[in-house]
PDB file of N, CA and C in Angstrom:
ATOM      1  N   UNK A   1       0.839  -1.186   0.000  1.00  0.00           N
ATOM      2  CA  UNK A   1       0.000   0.000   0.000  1.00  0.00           C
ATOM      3  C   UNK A   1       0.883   1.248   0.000  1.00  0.00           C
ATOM      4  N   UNK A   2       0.940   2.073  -0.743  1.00  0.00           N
ATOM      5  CA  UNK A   2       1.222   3.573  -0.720  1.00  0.00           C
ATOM      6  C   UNK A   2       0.816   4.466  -0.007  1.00  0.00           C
ATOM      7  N   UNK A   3       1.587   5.145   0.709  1.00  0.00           N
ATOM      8  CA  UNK A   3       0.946   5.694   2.237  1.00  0.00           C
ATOM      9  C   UNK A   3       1.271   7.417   1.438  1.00  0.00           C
ATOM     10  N   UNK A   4       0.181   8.175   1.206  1.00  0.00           N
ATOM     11  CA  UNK A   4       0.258   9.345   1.096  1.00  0.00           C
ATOM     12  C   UNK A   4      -0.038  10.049   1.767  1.00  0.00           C
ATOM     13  N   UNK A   5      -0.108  11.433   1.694  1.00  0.00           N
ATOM     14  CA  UNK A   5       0.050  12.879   2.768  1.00  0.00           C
ATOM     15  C   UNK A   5      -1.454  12.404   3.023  1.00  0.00           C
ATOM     16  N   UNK A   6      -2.264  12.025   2.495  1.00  0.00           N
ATOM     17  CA  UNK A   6      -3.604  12.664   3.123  1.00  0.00           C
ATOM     18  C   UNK A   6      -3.766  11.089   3.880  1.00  0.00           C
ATOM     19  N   UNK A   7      -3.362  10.360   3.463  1.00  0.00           N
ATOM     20  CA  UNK A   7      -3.460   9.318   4.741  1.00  0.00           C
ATOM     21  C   UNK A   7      -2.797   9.254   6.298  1.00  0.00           C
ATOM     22  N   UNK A   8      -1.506  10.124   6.010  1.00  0.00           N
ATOM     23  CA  UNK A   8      -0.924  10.757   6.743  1.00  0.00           C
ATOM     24  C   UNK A   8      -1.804  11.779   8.050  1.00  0.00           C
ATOM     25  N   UNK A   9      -1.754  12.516   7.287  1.00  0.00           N
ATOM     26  CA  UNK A   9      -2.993  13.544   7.647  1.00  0.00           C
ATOM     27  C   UNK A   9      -3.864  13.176   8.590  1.00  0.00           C
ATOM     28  N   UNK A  10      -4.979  11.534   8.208  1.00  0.00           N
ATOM     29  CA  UNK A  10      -5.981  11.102   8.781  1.00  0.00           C
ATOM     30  C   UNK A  10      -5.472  10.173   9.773  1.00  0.00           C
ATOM     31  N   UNK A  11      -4.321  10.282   9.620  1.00  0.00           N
ATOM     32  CA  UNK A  11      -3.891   9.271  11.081  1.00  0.00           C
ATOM     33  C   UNK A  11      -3.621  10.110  12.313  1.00  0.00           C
ATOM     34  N   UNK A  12      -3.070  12.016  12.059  1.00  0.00           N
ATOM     35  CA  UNK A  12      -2.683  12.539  12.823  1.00  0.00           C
ATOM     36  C   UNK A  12      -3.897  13.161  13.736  1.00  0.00           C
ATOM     37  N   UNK A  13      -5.168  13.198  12.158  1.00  0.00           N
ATOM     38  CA  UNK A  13      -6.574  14.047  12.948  1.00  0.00           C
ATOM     39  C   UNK A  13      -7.043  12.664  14.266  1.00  0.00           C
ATOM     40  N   UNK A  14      -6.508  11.033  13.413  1.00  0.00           N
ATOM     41  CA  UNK A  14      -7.489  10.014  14.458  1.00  0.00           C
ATOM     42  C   UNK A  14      -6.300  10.208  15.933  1.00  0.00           C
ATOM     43  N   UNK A  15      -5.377  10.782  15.744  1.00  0.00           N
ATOM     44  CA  UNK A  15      -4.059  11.338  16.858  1.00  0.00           C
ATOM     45  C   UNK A  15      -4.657  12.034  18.141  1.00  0.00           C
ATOM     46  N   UNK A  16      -5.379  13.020  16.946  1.00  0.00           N
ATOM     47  CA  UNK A  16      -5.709  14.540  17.856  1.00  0.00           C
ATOM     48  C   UNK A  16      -7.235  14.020  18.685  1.00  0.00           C
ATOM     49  N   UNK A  17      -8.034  13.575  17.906  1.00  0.00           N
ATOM     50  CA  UNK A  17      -9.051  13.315  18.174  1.00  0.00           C
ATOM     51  C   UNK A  17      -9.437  12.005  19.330  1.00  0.00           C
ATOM     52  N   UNK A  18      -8.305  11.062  19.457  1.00  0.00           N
ATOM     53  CA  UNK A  18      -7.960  10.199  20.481  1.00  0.00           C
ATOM     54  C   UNK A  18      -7.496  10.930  22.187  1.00  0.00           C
ATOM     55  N   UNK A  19      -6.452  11.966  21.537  1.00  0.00           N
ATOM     56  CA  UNK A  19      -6.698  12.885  22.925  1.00  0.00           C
ATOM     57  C   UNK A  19      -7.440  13.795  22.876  1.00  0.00           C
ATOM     58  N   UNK A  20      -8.585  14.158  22.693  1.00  0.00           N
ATOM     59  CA  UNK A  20      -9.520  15.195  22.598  1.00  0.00           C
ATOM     60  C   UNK A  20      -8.832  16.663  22.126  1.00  0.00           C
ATOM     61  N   UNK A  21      -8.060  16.480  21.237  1.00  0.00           N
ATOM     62  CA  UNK A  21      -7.676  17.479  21.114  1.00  0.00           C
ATOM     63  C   UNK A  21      -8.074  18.066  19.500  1.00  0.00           C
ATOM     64  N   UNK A  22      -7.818  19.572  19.437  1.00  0.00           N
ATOM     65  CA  UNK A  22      -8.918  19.904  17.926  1.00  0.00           C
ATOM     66  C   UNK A  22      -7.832  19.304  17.068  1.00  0.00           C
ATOM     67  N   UNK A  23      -8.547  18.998  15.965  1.00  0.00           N
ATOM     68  CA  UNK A  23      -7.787  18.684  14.467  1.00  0.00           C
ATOM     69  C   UNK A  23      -7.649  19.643  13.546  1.00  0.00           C
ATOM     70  N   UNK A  24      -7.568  20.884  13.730  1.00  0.00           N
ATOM     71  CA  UNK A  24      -7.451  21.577  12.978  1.00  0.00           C
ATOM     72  C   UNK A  24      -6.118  22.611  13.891  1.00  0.00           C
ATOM     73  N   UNK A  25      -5.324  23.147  13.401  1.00  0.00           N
ATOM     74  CA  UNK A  25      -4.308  23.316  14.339  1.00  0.00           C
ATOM     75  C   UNK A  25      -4.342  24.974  14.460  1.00  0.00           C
ATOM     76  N   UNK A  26      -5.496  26.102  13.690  1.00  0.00           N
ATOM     77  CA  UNK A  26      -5.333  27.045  13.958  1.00  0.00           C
ATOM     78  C   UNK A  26      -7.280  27.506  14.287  1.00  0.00           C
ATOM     79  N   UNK A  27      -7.375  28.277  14.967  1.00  0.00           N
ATOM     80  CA  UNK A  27      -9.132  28.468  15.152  1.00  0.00           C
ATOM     81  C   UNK A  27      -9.233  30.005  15.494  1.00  0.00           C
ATOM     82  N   UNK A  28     -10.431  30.558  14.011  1.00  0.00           N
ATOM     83  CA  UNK A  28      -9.966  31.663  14.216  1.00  0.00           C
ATOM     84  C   UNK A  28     -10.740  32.503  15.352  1.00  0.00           C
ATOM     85  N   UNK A  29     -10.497  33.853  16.184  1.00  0.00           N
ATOM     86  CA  UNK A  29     -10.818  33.998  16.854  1.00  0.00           C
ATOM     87  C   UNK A  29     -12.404  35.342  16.514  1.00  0.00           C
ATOM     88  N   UNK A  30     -13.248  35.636  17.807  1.00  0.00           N
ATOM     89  CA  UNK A  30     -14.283  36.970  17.718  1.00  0.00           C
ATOM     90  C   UNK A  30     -13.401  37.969  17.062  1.00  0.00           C
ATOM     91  N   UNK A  31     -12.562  38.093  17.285  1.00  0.00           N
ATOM     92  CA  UNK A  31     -11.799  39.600  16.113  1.00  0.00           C
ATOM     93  C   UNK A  31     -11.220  39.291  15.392  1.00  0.00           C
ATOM     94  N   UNK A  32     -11.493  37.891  14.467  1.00  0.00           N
ATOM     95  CA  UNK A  32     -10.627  37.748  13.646  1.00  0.00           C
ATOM     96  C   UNK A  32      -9.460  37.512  13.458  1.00  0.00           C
ATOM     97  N   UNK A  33      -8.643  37.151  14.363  1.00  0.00           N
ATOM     98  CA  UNK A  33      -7.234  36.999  14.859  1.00  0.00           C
ATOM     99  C   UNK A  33      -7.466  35.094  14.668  1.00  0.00           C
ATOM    100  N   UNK A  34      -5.981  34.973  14.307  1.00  0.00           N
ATOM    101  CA  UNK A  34      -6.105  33.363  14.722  1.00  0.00           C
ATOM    102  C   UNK A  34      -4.982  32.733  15.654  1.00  0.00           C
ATOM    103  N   UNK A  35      -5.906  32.175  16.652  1.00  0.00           N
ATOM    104  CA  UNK A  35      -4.739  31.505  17.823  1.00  0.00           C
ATOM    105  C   UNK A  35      -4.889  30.098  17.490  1.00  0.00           C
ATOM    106  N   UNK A  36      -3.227  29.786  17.579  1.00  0.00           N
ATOM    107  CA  UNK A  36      -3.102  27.916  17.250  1.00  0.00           C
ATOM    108  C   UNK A  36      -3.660  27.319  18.796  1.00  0.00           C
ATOM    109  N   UNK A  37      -3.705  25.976  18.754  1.00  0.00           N
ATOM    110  CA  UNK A  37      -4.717  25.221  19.512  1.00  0.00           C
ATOM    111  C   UNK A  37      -3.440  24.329  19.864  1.00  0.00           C
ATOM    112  N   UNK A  38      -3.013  24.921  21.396  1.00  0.00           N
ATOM    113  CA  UNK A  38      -1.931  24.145  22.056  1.00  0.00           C
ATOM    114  C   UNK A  38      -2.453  23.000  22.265  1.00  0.00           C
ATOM    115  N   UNK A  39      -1.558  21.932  21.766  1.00  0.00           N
ATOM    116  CA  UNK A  39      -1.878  20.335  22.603  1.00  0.00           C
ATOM    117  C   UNK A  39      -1.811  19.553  21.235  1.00  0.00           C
ATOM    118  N   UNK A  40      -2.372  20.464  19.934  1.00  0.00           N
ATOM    119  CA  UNK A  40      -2.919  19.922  18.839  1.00  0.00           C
ATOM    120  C   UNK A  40      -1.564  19.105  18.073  1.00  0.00           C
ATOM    121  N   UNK A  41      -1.495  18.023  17.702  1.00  0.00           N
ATOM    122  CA  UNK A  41      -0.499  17.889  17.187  1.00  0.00           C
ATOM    123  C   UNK A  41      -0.433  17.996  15.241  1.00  0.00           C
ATOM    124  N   UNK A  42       0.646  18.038  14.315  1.00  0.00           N
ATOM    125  CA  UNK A  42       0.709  18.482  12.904  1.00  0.00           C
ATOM    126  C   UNK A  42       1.680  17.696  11.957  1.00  0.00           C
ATOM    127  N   UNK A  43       1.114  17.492  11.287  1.00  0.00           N
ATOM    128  CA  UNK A  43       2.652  16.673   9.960  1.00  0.00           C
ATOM    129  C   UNK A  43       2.800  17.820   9.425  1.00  0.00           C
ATOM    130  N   UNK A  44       4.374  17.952   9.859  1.00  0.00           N
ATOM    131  CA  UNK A  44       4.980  18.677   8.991  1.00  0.00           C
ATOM    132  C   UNK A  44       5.830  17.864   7.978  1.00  0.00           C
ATOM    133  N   UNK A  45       5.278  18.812   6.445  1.00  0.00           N
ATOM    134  CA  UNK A  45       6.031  18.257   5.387  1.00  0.00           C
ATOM    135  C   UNK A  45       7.114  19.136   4.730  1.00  0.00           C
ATOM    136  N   UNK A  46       8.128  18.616   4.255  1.00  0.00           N
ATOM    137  CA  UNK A  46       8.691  19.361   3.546  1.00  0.00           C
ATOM    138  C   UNK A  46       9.648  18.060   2.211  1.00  0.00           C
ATOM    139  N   UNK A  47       9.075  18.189   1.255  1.00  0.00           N
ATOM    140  CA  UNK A  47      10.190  17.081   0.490  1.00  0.00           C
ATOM    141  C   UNK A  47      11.050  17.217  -0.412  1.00  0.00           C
ATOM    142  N   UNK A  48      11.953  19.267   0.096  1.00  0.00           N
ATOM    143  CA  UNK A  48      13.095  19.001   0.088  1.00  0.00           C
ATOM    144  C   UNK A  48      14.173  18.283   0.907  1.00  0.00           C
ATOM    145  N   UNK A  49      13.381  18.687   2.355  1.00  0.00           N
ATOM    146  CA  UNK A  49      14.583  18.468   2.981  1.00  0.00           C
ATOM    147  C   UNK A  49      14.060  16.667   3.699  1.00  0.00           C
ATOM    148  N   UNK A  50      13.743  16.204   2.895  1.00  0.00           N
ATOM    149  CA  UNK A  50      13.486  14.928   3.174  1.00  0.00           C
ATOM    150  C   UNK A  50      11.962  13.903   3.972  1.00  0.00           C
ATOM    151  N   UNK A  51      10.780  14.755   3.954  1.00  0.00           N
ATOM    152  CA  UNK A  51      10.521  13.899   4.033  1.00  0.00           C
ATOM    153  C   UNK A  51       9.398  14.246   5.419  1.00  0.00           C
ATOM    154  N   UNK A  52       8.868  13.933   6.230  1.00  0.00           N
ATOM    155  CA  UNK A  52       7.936  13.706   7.124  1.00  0.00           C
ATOM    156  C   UNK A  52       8.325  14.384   9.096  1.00  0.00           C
ATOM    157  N   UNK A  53       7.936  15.162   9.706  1.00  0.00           N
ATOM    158  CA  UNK A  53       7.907  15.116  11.162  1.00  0.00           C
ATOM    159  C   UNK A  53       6.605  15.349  11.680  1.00  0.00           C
ATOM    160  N   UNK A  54       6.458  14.801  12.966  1.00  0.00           N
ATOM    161  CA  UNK A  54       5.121  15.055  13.548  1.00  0.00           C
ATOM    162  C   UNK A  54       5.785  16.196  14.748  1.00  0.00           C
ATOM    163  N   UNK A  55       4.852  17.133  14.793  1.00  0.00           N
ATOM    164  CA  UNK A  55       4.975  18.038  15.771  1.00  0.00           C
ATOM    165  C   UNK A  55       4.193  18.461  16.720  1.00  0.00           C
ATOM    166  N   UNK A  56       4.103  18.833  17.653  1.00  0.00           N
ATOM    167  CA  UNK A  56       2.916  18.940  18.703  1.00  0.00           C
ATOM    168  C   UNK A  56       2.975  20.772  19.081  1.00  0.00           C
ATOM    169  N   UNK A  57       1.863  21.487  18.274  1.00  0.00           N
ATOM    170  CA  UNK A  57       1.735  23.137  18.926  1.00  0.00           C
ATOM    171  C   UNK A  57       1.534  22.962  20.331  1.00  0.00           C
ATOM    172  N   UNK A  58       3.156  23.991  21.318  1.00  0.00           N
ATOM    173  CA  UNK A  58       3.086  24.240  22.244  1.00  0.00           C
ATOM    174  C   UNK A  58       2.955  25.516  23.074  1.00  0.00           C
ATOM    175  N   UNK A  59       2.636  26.851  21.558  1.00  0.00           N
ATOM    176  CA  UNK A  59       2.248  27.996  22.288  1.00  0.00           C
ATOM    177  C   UNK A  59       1.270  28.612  21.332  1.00  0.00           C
ATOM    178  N   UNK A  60       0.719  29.302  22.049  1.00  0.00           N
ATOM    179  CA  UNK A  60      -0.869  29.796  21.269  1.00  0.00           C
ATOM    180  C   UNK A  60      -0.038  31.029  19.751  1.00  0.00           C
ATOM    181  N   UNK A  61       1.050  31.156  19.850  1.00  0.00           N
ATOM    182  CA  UNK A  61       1.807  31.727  18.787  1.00  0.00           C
ATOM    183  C   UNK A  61       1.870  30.594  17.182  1.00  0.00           C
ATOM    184  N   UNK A  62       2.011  29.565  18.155  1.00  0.00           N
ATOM    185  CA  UNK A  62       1.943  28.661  17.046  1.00  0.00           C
ATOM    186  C   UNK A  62       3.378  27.874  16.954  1.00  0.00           C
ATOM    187  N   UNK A  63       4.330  27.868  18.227  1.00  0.00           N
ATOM    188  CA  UNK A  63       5.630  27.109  18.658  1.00  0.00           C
ATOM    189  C   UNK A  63       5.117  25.657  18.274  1.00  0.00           C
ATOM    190  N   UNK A  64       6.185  25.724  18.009  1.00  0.00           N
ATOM    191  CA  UNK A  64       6.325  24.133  17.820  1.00  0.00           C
ATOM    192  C   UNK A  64       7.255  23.122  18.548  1.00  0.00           C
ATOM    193  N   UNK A  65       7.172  21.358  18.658  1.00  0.00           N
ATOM    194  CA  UNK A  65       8.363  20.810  19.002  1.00  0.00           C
ATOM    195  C   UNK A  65       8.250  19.531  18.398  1.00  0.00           C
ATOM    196  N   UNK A  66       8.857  18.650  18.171  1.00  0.00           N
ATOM    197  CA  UNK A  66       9.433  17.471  17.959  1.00  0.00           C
ATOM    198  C   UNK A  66       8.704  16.288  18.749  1.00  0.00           C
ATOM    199  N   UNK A  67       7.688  15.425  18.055  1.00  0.00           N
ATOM    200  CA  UNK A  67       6.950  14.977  18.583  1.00  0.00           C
ATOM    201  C   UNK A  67       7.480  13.525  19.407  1.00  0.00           C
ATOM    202  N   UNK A  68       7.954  13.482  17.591  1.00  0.00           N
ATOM    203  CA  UNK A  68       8.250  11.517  17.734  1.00  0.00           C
ATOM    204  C   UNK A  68       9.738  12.159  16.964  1.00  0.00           C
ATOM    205  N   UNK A  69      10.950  12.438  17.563  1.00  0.00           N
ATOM    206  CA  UNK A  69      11.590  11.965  16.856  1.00  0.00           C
ATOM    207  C   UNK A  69      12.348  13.528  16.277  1.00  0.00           C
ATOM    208  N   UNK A  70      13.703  14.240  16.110  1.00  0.00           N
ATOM    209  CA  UNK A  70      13.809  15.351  15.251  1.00  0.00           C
ATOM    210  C   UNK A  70      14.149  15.746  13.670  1.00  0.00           C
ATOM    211  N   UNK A  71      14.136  13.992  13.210  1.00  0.00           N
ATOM    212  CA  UNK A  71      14.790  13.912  12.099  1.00  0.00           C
ATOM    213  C   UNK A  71      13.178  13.463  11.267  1.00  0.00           C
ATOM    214  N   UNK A  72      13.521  14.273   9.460  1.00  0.00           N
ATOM    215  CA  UNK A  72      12.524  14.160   8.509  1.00  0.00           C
ATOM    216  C   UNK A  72      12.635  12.337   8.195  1.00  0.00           C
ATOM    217  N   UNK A  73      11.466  12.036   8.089  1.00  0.00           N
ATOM    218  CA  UNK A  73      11.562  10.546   7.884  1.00  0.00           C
ATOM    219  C   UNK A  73      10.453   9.984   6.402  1.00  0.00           C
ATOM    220  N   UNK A  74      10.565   9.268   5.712  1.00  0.00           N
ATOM    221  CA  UNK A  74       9.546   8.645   4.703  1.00  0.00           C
ATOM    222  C   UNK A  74       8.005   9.034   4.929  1.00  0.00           C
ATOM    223  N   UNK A  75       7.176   8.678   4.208  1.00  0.00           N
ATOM    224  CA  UNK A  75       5.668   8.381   4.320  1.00  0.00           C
ATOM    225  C   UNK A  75       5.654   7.523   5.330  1.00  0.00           C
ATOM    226  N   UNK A  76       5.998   5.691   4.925  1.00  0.00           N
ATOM    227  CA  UNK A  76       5.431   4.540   5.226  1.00  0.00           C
ATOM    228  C   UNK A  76       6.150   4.739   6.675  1.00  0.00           C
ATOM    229  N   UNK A  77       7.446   5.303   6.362  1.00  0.00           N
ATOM    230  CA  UNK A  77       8.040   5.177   8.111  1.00  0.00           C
ATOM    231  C   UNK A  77       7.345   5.994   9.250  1.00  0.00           C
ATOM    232  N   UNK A  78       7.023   6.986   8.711  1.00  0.00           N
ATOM    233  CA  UNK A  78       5.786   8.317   9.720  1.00  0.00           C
ATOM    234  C   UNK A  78       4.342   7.336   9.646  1.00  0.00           C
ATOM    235  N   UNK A  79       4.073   6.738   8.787  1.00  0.00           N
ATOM    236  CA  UNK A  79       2.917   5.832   8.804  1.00  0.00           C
ATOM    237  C   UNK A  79       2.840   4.959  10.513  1.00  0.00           C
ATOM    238  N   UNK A  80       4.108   4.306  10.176  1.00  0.00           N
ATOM    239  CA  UNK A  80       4.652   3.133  11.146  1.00  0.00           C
ATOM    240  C   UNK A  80       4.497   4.014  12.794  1.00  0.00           C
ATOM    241  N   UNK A  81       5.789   4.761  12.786  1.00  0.00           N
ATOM    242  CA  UNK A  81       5.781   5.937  14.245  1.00  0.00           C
ATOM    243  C   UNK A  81       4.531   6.117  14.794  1.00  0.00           C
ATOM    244  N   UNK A  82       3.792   7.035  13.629  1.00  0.00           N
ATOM    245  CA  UNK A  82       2.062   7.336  14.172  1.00  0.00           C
ATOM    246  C   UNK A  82       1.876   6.140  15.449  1.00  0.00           C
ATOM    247  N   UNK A  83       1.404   5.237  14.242  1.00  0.00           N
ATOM    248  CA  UNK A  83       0.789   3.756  14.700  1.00  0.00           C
ATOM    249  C   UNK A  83       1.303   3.294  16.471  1.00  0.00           C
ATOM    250  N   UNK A  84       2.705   3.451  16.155  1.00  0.00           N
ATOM    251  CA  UNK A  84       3.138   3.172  17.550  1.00  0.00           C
ATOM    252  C   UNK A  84       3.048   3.919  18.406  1.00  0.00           C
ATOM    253  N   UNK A  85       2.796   5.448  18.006  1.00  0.00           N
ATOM    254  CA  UNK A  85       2.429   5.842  19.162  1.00  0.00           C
ATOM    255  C   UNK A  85       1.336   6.285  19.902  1.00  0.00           C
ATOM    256  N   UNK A  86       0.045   5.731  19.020  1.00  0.00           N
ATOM    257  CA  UNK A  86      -0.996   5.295  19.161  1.00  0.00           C
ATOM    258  C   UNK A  86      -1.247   4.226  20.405  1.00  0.00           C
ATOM    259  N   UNK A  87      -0.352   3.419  19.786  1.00  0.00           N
ATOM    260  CA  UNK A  87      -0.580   2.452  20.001  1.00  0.00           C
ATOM    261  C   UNK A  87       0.378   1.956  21.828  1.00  0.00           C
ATOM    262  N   UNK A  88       1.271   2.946  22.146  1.00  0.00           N
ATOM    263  CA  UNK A  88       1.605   2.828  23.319  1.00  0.00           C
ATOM    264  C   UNK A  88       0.576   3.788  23.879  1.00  0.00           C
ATOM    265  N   UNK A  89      -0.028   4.934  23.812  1.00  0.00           N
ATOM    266  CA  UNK A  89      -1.258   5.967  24.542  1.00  0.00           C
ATOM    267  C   UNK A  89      -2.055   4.403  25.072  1.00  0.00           C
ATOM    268  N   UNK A  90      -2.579   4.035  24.097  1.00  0.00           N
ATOM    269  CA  UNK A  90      -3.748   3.223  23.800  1.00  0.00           C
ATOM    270  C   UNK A  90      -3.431   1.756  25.259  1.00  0.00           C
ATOM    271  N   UNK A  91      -2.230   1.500  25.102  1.00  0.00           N
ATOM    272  CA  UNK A  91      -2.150   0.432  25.982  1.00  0.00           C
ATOM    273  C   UNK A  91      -1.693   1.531  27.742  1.00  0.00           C
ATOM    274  N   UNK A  92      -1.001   2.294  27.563  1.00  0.00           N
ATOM    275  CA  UNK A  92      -0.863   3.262  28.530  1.00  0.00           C
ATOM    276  C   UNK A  92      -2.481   3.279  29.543  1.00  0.00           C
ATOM    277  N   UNK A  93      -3.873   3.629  28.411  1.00  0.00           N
ATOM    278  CA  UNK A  93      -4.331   3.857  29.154  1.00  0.00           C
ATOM    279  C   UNK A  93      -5.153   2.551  29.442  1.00  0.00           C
ATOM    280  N   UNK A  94      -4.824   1.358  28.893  1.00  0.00           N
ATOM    281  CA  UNK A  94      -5.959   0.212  29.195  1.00  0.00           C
ATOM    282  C   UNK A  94      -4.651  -0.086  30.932  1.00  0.00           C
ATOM    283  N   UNK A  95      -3.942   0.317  30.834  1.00  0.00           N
ATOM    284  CA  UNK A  95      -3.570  -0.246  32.317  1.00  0.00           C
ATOM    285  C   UNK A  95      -4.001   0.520  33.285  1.00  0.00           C
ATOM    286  N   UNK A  96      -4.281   1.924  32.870  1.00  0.00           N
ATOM    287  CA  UNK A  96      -4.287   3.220  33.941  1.00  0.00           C
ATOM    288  C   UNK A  96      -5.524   2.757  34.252  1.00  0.00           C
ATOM    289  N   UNK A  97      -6.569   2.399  33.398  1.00  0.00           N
ATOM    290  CA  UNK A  97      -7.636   1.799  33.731  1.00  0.00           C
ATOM    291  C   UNK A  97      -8.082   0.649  34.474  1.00  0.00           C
ATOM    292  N   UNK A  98      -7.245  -0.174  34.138  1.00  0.00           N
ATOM    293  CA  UNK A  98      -7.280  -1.353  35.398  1.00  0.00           C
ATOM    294  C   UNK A  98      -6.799  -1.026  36.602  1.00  0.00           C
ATOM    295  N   UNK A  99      -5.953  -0.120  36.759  1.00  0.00           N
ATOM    296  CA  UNK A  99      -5.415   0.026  38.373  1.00  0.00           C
ATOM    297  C   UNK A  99      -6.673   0.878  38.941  1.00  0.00           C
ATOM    298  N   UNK A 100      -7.634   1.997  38.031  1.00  0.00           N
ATOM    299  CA  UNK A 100      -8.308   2.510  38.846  1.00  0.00           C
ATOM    300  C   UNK A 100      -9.159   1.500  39.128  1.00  0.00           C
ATOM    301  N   UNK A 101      -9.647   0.516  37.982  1.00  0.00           N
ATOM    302  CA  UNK A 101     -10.645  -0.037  38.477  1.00  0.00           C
ATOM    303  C   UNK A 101     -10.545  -1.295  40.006  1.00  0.00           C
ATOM    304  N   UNK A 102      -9.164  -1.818  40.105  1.00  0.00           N
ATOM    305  CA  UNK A 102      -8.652  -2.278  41.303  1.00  0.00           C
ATOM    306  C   UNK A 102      -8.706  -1.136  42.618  1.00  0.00           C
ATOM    307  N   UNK A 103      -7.916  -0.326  42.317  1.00  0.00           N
ATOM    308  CA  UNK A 103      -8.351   0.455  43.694  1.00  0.00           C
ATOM    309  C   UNK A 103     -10.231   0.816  44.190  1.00  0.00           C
ATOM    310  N   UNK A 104     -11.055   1.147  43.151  1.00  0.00           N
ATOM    311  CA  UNK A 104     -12.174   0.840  43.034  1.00  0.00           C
ATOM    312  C   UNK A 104     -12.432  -0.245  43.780  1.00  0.00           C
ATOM    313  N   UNK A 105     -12.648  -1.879  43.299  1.00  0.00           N
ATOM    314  CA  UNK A 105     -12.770  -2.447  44.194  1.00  0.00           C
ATOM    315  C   UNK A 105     -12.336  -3.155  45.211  1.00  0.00           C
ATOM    316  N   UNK A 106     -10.917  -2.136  45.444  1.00  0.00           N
ATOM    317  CA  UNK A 106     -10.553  -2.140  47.014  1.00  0.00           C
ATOM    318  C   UNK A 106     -11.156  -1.286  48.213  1.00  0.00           C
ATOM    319  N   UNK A 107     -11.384   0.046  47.524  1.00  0.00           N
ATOM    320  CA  UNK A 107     -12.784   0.567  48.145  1.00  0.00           C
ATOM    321  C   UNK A 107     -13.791   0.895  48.403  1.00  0.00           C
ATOM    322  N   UNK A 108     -14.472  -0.597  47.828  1.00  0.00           N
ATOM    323  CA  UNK A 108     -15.726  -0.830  47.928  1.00  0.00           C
ATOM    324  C   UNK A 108     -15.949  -2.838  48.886  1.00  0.00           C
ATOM    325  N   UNK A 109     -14.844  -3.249  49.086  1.00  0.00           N
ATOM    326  CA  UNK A 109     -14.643  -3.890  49.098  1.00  0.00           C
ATOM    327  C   UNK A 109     -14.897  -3.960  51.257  1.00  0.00           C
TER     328      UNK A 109
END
C-alpha cells in the first residue's frame, strides 16, 4: 500500500481526536485573529529536505516541538511511528484503567 500525505494527515486528525484534542491546528478567533490550539499535534512536510515530522503546537503563537523523533523521515516510516504511538497511549491507558478499576474495588470492598 502507498501511504500518502492525506493518509498521513488522517492518522494525525485520528491522533488529535484520540486525545480530545482539535484537528485543525489554527481556530480563528471573535476579532478575527487566529490563535493555534496548544496540545494539537501536525505533519509537517517538507520534500526538500526529506521527508515527514510530527509536531505537537506548544504555544498559542503557534511554537512548535518534535513529537516523535527530530529527524525528517519517509511516508510509510511516519505511517509506522504514528501507529506506535498510538498504540503505546492506547495500551498506557488500558492499564491506567485497570489500576483505577482495582483500587475501586478495594474501596468498595
Amino acid at each position: 500500500m502507498r501511504i500518502t500525505r492525506k493518509f498521513l494527515e488522517a492518522k494525525v486528525a485520528y491522533l488529535n481526536q484520540y486525545l480530545g484534542q482539535s484537528t485543525e491546528a489554527w481556530t480563528k478567533q471573535a476579532d478575527g485573529r487566529y490563535r493555534a490550539n496548544v496540545g494539537t499535534y501536525v505533519l509537517d512536510h517538507n520534500s526538500i529536505y526529506g521527508g515527514y515530522c510530527l509536531n505537537r503546537i506548544c504555544t498559542e503563537g503557534g511554537g512548535q516541538s518534535h513529537a516523535i523523533g527530530s529527524k525528517r523521515v519517509p511516508a510509510s516510516q511516519m505511517a509506522d511511528l504514528i501507529s506506535a504511538f498510538l498504540e503505546g497511549m492506547r495500551l498506557q491507558d488500558e492499564r491506567l484503567n485497570q489500576e483505577y478499576a482495582e483500587i475501586a474495588n478495594r474501596l468498595t470492598a
